[in-house]
PDB file of N, CA and C in Angstrom:
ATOM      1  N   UNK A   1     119.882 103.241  88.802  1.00  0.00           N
ATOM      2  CA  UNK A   1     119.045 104.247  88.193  1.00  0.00           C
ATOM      3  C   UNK A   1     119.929 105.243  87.457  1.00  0.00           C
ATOM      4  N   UNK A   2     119.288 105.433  86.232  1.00  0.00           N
ATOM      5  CA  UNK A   2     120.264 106.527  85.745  1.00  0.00           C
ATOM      6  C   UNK A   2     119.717 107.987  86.029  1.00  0.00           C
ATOM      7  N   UNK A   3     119.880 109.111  86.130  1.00  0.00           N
ATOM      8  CA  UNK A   3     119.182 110.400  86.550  1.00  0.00           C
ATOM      9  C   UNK A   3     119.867 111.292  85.544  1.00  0.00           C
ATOM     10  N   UNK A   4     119.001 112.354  85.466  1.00  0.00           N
ATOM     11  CA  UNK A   4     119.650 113.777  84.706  1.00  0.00           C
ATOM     12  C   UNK A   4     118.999 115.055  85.576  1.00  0.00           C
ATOM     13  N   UNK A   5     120.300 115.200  86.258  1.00  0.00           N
ATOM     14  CA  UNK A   5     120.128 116.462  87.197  1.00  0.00           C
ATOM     15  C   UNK A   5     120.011 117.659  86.041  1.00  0.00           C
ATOM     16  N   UNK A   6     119.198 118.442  86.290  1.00  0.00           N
ATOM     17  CA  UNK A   6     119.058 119.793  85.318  1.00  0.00           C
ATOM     18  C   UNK A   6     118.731 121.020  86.549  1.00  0.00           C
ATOM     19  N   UNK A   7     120.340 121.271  86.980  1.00  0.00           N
ATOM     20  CA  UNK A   7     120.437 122.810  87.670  1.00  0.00           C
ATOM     21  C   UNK A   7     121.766 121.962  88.735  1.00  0.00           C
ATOM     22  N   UNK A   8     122.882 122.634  88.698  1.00  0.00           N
ATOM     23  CA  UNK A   8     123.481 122.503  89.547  1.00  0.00           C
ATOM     24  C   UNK A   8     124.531 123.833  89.833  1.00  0.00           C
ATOM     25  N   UNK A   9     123.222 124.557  90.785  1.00  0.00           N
ATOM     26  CA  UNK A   9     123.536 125.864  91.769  1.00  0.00           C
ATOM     27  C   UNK A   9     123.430 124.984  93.213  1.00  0.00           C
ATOM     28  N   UNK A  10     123.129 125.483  94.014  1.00  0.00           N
ATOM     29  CA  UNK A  10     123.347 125.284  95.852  1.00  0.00           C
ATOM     30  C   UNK A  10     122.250 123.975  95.940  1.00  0.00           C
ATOM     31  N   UNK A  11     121.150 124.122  95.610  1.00  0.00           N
ATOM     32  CA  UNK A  11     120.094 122.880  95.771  1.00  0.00           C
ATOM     33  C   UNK A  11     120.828 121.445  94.589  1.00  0.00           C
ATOM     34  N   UNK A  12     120.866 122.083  94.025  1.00  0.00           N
ATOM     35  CA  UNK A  12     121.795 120.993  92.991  1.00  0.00           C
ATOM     36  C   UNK A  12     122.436 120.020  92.905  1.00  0.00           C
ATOM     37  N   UNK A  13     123.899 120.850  93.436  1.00  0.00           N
ATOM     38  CA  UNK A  13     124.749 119.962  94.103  1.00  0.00           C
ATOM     39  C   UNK A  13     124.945 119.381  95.430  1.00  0.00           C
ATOM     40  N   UNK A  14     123.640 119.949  96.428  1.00  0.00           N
ATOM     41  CA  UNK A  14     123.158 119.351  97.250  1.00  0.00           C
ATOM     42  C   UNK A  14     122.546 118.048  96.601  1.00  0.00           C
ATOM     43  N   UNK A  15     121.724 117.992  95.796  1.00  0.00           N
ATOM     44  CA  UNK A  15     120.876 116.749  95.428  1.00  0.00           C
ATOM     45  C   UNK A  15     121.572 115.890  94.555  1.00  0.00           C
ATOM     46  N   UNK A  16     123.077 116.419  94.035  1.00  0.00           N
ATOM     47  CA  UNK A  16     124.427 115.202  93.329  1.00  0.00           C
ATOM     48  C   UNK A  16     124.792 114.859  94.456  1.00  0.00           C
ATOM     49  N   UNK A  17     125.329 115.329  95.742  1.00  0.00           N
ATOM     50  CA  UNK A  17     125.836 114.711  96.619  1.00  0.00           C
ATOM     51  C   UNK A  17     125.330 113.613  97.281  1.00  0.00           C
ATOM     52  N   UNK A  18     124.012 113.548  97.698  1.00  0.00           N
ATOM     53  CA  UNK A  18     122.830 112.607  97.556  1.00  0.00           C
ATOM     54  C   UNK A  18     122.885 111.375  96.855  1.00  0.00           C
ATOM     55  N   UNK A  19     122.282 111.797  95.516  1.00  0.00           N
ATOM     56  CA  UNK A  19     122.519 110.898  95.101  1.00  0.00           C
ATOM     57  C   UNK A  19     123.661 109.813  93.957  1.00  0.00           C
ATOM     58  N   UNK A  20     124.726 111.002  93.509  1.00  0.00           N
ATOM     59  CA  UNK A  20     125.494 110.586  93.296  1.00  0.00           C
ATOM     60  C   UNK A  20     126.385 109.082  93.376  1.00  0.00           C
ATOM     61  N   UNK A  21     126.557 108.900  94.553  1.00  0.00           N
ATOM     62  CA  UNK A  21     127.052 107.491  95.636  1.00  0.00           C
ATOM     63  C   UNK A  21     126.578 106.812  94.874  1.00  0.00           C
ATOM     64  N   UNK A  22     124.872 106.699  94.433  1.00  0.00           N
ATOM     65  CA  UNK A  22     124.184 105.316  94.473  1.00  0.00           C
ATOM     66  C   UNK A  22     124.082 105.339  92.950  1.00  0.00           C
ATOM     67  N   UNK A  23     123.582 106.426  92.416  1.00  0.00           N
ATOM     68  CA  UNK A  23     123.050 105.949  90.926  1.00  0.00           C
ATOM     69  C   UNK A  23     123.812 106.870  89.996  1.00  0.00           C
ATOM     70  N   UNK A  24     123.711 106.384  88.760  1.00  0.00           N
ATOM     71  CA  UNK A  24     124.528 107.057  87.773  1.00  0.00           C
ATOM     72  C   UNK A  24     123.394 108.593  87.368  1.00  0.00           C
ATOM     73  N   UNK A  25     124.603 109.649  87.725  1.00  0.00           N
ATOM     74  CA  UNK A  25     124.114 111.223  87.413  1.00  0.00           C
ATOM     75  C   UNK A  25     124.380 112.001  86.098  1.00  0.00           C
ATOM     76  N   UNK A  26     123.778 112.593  85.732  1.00  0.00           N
ATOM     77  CA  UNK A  26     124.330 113.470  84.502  1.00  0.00           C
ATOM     78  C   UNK A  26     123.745 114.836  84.973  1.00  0.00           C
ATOM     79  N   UNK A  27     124.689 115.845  84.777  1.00  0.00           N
ATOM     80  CA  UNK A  27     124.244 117.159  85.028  1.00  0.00           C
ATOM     81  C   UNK A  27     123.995 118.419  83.907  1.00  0.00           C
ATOM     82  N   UNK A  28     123.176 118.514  84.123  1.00  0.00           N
ATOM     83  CA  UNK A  28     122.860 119.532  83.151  1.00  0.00           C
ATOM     84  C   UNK A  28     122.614 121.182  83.595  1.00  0.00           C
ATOM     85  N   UNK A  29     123.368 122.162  83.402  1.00  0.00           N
ATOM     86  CA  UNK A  29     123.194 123.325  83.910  1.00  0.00           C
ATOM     87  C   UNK A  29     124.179 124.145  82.920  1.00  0.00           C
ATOM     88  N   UNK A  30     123.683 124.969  81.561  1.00  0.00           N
ATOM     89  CA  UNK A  30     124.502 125.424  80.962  1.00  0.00           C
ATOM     90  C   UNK A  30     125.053 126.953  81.822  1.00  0.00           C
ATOM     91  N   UNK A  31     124.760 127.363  82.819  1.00  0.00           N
ATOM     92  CA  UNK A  31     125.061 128.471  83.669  1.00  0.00           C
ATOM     93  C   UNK A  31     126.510 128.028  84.363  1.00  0.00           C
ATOM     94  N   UNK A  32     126.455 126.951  84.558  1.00  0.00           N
ATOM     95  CA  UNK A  32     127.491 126.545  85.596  1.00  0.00           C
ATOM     96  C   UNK A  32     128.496 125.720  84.562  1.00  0.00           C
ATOM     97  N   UNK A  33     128.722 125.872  83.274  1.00  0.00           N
ATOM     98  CA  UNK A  33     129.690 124.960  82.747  1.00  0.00           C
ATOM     99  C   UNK A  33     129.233 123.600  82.692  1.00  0.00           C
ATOM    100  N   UNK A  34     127.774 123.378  82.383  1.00  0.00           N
ATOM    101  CA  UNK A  34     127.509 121.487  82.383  1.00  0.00           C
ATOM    102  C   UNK A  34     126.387 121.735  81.179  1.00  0.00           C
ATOM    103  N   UNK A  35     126.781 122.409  80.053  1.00  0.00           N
ATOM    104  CA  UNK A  35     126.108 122.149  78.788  1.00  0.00           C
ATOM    105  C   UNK A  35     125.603 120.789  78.338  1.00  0.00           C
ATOM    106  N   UNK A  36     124.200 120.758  77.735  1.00  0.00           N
ATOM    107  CA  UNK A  36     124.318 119.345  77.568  1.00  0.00           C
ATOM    108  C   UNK A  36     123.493 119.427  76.384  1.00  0.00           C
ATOM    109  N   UNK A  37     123.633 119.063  75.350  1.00  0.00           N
ATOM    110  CA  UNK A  37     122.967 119.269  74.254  1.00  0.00           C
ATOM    111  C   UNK A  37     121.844 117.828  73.913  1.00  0.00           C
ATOM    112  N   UNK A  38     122.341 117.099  74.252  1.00  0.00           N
ATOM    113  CA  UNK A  38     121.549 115.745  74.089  1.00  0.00           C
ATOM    114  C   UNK A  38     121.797 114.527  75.109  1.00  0.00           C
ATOM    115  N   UNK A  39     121.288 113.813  75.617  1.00  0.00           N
ATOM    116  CA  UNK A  39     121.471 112.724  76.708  1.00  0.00           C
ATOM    117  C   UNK A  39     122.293 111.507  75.652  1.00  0.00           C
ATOM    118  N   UNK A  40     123.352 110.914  76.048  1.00  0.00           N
ATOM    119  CA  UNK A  40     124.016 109.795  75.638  1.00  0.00           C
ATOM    120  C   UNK A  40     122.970 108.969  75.668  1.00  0.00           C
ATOM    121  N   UNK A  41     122.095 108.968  76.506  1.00  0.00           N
ATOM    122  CA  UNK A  41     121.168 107.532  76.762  1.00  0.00           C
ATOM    123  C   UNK A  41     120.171 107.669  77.244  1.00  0.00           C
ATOM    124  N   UNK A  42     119.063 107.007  77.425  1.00  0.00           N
ATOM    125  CA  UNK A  42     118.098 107.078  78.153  1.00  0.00           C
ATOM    126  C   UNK A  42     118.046 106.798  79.528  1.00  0.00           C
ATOM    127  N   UNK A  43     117.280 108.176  80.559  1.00  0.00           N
ATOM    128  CA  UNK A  43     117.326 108.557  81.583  1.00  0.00           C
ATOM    129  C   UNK A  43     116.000 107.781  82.177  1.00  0.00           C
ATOM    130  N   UNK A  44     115.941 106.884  83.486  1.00  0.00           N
ATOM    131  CA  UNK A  44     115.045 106.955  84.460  1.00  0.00           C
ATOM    132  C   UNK A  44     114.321 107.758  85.128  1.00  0.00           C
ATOM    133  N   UNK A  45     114.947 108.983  85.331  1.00  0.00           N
ATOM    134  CA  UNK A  45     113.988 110.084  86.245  1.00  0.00           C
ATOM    135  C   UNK A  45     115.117 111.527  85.738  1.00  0.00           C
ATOM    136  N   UNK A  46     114.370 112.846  86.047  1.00  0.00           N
ATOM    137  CA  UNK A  46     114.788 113.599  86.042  1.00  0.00           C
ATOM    138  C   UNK A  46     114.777 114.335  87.066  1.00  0.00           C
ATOM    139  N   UNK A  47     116.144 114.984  87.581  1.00  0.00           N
ATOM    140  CA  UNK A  47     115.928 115.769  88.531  1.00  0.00           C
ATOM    141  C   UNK A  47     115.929 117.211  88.426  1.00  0.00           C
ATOM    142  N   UNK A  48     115.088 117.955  88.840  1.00  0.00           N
ATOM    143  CA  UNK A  48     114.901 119.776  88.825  1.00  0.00           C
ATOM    144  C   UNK A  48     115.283 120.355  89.516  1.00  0.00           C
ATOM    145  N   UNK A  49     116.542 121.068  89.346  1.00  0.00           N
ATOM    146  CA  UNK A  49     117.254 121.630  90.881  1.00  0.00           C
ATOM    147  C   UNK A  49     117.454 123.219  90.604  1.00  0.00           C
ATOM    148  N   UNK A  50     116.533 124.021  89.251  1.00  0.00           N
ATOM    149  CA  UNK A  50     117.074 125.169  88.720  1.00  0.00           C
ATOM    150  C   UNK A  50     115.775 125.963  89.399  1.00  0.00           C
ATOM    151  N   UNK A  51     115.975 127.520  89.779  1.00  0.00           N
ATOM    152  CA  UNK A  51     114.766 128.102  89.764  1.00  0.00           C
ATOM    153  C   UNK A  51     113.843 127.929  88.931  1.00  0.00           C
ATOM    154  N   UNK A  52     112.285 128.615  89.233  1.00  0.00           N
ATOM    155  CA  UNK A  52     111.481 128.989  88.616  1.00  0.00           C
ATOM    156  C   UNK A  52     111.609 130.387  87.920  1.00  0.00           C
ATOM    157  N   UNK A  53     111.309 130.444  86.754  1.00  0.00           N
ATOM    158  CA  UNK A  53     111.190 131.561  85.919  1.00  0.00           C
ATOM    159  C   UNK A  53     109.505 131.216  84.587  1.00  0.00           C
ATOM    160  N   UNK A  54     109.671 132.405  83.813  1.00  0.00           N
ATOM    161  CA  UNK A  54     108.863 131.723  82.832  1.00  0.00           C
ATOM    162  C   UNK A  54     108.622 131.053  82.275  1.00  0.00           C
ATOM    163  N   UNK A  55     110.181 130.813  81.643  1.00  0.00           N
ATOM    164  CA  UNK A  55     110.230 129.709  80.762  1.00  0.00           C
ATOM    165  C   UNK A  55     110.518 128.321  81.577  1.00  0.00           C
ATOM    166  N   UNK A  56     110.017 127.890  83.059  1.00  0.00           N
ATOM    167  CA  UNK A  56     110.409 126.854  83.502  1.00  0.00           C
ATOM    168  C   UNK A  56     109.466 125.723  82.813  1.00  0.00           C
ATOM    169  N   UNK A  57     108.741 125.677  82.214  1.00  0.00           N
ATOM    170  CA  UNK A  57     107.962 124.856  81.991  1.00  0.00           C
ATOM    171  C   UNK A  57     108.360 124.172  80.687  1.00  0.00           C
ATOM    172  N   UNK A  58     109.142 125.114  80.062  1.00  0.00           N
ATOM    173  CA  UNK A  58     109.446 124.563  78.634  1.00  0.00           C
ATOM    174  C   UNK A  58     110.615 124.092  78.460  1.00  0.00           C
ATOM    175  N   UNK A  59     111.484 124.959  80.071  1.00  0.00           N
ATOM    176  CA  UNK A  59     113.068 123.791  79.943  1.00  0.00           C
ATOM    177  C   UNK A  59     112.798 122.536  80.705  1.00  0.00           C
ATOM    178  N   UNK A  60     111.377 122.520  81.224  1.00  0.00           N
ATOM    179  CA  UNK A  60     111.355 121.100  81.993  1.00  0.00           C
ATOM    180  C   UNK A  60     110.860 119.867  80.852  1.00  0.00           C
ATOM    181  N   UNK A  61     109.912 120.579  79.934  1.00  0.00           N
ATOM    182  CA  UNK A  61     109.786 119.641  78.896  1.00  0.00           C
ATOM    183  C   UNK A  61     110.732 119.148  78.095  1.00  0.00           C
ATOM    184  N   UNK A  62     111.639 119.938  77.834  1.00  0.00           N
ATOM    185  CA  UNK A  62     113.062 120.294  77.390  1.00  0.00           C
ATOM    186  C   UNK A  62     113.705 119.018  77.544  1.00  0.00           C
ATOM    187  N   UNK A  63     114.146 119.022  79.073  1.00  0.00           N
ATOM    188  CA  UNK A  63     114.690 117.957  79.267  1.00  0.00           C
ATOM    189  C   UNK A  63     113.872 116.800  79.525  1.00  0.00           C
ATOM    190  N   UNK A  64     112.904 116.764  79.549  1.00  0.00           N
ATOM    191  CA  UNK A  64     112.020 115.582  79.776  1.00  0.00           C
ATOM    192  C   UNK A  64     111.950 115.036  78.435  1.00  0.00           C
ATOM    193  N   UNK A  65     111.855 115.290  77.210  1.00  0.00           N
ATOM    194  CA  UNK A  65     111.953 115.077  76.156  1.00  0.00           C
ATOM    195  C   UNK A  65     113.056 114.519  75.954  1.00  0.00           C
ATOM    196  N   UNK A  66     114.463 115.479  76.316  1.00  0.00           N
ATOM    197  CA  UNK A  66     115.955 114.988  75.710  1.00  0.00           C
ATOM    198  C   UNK A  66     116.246 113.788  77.096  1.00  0.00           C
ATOM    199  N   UNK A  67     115.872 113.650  78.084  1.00  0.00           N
ATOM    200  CA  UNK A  67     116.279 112.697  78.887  1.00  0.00           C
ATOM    201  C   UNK A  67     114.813 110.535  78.061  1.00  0.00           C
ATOM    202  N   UNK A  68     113.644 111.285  77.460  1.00  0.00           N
ATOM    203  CA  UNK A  68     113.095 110.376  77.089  1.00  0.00           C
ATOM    204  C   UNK A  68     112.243 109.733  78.359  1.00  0.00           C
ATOM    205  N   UNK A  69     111.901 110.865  79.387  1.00  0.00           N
ATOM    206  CA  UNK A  69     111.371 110.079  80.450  1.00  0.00           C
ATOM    207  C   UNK A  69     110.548 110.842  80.829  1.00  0.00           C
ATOM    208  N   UNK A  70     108.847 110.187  81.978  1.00  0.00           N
ATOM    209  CA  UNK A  70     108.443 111.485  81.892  1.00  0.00           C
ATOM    210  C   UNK A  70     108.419 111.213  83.457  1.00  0.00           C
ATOM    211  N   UNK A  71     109.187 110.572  84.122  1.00  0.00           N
ATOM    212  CA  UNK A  71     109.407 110.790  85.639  1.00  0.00           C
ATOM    213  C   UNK A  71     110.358 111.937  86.280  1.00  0.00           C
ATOM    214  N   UNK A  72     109.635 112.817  86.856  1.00  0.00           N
ATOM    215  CA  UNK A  72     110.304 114.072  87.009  1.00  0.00           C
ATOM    216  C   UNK A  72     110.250 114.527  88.186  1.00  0.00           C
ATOM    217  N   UNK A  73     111.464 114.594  88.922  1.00  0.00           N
ATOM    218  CA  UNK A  73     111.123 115.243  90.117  1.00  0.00           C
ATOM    219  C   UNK A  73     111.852 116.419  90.672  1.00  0.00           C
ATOM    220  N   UNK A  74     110.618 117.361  91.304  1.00  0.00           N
ATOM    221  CA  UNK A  74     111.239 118.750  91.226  1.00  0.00           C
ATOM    222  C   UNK A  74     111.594 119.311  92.671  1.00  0.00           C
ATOM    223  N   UNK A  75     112.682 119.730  92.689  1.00  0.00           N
ATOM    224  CA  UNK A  75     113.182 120.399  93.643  1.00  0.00           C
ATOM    225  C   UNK A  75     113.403 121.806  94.007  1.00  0.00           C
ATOM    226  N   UNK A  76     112.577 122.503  92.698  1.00  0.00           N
ATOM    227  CA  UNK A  76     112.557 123.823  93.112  1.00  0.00           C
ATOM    228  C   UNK A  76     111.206 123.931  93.108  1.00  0.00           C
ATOM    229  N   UNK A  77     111.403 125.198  93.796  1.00  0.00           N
ATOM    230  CA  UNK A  77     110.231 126.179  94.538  1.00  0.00           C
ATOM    231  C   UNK A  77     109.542 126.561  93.488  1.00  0.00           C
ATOM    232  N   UNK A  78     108.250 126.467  93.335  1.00  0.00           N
ATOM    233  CA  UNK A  78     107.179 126.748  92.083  1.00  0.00           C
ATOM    234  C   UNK A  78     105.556 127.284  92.413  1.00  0.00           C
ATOM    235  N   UNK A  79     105.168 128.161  91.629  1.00  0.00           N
ATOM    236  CA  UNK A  79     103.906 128.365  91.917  1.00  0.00           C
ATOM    237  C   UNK A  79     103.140 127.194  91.717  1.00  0.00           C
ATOM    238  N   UNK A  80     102.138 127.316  92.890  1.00  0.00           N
ATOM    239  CA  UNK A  80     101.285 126.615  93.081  1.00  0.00           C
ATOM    240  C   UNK A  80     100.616 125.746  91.751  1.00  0.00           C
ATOM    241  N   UNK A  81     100.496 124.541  90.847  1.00  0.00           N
ATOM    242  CA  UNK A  81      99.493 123.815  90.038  1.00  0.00           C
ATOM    243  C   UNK A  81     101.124 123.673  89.146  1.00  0.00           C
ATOM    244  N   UNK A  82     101.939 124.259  88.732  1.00  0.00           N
ATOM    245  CA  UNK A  82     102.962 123.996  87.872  1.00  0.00           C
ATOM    246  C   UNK A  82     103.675 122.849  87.436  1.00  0.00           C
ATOM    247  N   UNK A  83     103.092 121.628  88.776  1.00  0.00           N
ATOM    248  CA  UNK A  83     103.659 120.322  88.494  1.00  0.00           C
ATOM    249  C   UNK A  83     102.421 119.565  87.470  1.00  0.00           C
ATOM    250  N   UNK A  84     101.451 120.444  88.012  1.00  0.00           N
ATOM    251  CA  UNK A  84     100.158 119.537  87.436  1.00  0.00           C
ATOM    252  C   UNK A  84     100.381 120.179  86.108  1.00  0.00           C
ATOM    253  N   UNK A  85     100.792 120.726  85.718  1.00  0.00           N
ATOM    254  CA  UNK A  85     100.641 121.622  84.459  1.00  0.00           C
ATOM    255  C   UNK A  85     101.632 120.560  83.523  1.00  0.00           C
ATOM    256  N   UNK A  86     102.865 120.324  84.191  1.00  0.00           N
ATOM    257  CA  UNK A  86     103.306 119.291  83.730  1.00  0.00           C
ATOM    258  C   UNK A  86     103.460 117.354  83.316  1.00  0.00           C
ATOM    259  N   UNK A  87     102.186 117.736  83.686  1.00  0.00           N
ATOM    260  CA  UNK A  87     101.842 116.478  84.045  1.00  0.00           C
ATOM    261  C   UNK A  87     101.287 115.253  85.290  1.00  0.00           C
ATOM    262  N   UNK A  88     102.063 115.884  86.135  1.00  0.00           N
ATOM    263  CA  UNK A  88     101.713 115.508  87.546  1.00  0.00           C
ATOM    264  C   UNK A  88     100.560 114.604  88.067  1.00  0.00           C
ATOM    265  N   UNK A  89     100.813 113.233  88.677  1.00  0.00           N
ATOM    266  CA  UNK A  89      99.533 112.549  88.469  1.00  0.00           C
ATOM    267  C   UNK A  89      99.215 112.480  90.223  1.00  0.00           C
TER     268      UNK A  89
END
């Protein structure tokens, strides 16, 4: 599986350590030095490891767009309906 981690603070690199081992990771977190302007390739799933803020919805499309996938799974803490907002089936 290929993945695109987007947030690697404390939950983050908890969830590279994970899954790292098994499947190929790309990290994305321009806070922490892992700028990523465009995906080399197309991503299987995305992973969400950044807080919630306002604009979470539009860096999740963000990368859901630049990863080309719309399997997304989130690991941060969010108000209530925000997954459904994104799609969520």
């Amino acid at each position: 599986m290929k993945a695109l981690l987007a947030g690697y603070g404390e939950v983050g690199q908890a969830v590279f350590r994970l899954v790292a081992p098994y499947h190929q990771v790309v990290v994305a977190d321009p806070g922490k030095e892992h700028p990523l302007k465009k995906c080399p390739d197309k991503k299987d799933l995305i992973l969400v490891a950044f807080p919630w803020s306002e604009k979470f919805k539009q860096a999740v499309r963000a990368y859901r767009d630049m990863a080309k996938t719309d399997k997304v799974l989130v690991f941060s803490t969010v108000p209530i309906g925000t997954c459904r907002v994104l799609g969520a089936s």
